[in-house]
C-alpha atoms as a PDB file:
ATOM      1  CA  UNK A   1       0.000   0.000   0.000  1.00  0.00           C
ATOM      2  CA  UNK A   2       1.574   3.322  -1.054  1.00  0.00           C
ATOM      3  CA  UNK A   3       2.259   6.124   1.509  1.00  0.00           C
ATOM      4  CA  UNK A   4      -0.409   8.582   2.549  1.00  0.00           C
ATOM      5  CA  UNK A   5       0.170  12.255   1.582  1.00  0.00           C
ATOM      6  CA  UNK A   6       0.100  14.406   4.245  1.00  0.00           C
ATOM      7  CA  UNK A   7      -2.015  18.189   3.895  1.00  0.00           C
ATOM      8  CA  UNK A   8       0.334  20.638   3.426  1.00  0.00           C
ATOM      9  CA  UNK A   9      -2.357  23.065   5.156  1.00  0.00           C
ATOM     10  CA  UNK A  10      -2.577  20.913   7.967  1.00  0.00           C
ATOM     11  CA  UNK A  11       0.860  20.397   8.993  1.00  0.00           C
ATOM     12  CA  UNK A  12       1.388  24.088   9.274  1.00  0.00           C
ATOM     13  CA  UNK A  13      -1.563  24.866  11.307  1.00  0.00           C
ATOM     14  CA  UNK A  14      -1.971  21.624  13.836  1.00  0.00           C
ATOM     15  CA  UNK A  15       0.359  19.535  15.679  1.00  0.00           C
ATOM     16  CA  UNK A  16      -0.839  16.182  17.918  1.00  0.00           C
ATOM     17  CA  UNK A  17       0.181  16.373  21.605  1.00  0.00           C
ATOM     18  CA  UNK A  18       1.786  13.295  23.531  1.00  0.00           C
ATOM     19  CA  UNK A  19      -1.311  11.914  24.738  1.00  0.00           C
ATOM     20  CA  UNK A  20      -2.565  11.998  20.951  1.00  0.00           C
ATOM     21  CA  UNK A  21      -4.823  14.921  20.994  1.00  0.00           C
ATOM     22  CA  UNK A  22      -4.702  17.583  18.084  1.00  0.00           C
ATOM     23  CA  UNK A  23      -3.417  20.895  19.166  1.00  0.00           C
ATOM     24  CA  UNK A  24      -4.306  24.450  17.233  1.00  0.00           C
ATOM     25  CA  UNK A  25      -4.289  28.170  17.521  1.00  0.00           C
ATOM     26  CA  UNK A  26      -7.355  30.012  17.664  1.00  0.00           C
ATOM     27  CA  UNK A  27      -8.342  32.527  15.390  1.00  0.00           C
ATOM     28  CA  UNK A  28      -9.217  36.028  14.965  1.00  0.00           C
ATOM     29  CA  UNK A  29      -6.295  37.182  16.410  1.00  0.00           C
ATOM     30  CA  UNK A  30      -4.139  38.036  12.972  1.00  0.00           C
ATOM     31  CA  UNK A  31      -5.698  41.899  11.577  1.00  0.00           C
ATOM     32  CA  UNK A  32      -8.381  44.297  12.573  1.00  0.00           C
ATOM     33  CA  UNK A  33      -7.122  43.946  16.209  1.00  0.00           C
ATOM     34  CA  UNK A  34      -7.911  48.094  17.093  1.00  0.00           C
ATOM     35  CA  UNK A  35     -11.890  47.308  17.443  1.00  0.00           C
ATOM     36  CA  UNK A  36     -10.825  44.177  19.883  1.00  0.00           C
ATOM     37  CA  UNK A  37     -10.797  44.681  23.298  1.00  0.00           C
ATOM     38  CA  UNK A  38      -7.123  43.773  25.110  1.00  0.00           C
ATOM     39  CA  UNK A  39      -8.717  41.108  27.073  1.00  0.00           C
ATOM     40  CA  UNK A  40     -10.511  39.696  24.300  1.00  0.00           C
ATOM     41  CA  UNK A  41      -7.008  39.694  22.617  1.00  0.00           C
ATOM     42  CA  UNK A  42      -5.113  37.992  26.167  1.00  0.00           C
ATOM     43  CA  UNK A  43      -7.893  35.449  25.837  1.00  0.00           C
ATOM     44  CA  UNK A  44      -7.282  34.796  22.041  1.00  0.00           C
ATOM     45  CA  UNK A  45      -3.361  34.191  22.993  1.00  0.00           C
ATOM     46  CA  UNK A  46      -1.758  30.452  22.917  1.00  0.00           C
ATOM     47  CA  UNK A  47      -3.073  27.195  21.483  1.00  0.00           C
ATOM     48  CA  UNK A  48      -6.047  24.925  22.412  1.00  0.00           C
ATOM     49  CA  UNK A  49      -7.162  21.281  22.269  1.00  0.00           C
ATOM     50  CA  UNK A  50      -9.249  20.489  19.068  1.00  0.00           C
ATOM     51  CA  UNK A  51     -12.666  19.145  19.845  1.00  0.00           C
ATOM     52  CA  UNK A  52     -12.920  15.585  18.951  1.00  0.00           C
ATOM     53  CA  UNK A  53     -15.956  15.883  16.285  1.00  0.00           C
ATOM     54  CA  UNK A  54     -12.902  17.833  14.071  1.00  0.00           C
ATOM     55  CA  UNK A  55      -9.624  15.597  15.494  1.00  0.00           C
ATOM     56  CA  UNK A  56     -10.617  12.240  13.598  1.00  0.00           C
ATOM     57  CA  UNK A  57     -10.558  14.561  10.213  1.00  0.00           C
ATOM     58  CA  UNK A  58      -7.203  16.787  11.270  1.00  0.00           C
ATOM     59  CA  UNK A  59      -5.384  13.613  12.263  1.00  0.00           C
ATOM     60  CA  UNK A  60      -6.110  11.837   8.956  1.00  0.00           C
ATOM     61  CA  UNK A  61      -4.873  15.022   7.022  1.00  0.00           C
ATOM     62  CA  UNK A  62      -1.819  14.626   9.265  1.00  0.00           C
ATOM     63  CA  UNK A  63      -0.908  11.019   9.386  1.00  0.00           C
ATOM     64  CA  UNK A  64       2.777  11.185   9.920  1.00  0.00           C
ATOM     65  CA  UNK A  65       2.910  14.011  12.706  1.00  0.00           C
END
Protein backbone atom coordinates (compact mmCIF):
# COMPACT_ATOMS: atom_id res chain seq x y z
CA UNK A 1 0.00 0.00 0.00
CA UNK A 2 1.57 3.32 -1.05
CA UNK A 3 2.26 6.12 1.51
CA UNK A 4 -0.41 8.58 2.55
CA UNK A 5 0.17 12.25 1.58
CA UNK A 6 0.10 14.41 4.25
CA UNK A 7 -2.02 18.19 3.90
CA UNK A 8 0.33 20.64 3.43
CA UNK A 9 -2.36 23.06 5.16
CA UNK A 10 -2.58 20.91 7.97
CA UNK A 11 0.86 20.40 8.99
CA UNK A 12 1.39 24.09 9.27
CA UNK A 13 -1.56 24.87 11.31
CA UNK A 14 -1.97 21.62 13.84
CA UNK A 15 0.36 19.54 15.68
CA UNK A 16 -0.84 16.18 17.92
CA UNK A 17 0.18 16.37 21.61
CA UNK A 18 1.79 13.30 23.53
CA UNK A 19 -1.31 11.91 24.74
CA UNK A 20 -2.56 12.00 20.95
CA UNK A 21 -4.82 14.92 20.99
CA UNK A 22 -4.70 17.58 18.08
CA UNK A 23 -3.42 20.90 19.17
CA UNK A 24 -4.31 24.45 17.23
CA UNK A 25 -4.29 28.17 17.52
CA UNK A 26 -7.36 30.01 17.66
CA UNK A 27 -8.34 32.53 15.39
CA UNK A 28 -9.22 36.03 14.96
CA UNK A 29 -6.29 37.18 16.41
CA UNK A 30 -4.14 38.04 12.97
CA UNK A 31 -5.70 41.90 11.58
CA UNK A 32 -8.38 44.30 12.57
CA UNK A 33 -7.12 43.95 16.21
CA UNK A 34 -7.91 48.09 17.09
CA UNK A 35 -11.89 47.31 17.44
CA UNK A 36 -10.82 44.18 19.88
CA UNK A 37 -10.80 44.68 23.30
CA UNK A 38 -7.12 43.77 25.11
CA UNK A 39 -8.72 41.11 27.07
CA UNK A 40 -10.51 39.70 24.30
CA UNK A 41 -7.01 39.69 22.62
CA UNK A 42 -5.11 37.99 26.17
CA UNK A 43 -7.89 35.45 25.84
CA UNK A 44 -7.28 34.80 22.04
CA UNK A 45 -3.36 34.19 22.99
CA UNK A 46 -1.76 30.45 22.92
CA UNK A 47 -3.07 27.19 21.48
CA UNK A 48 -6.05 24.93 22.41
CA UNK A 49 -7.16 21.28 22.27
CA UNK A 50 -9.25 20.49 19.07
CA UNK A 51 -12.67 19.14 19.84
CA UNK A 52 -12.92 15.59 18.95
CA UNK A 53 -15.96 15.88 16.29
CA UNK A 54 -12.90 17.83 14.07
CA UNK A 55 -9.62 15.60 15.49
CA UNK A 56 -10.62 12.24 13.60
CA UNK A 57 -10.56 14.56 10.21
CA UNK A 58 -7.20 16.79 11.27
CA UNK A 59 -5.38 13.61 12.26
CA UNK A 60 -6.11 11.84 8.96
CA UNK A 61 -4.87 15.02 7.02
CA UNK A 62 -1.82 14.63 9.26
CA UNK A 63 -0.91 11.02 9.39
CA UNK A 64 2.78 11.18 9.92
CA UNK A 65 2.91 14.01 12.71
Amino acid sequence: MPKMKTHSASKKRFSITGTGKVKRFQAFKKHILTKKTTKRKRNLRGSVIAKPQNAHTIKSMIPYK
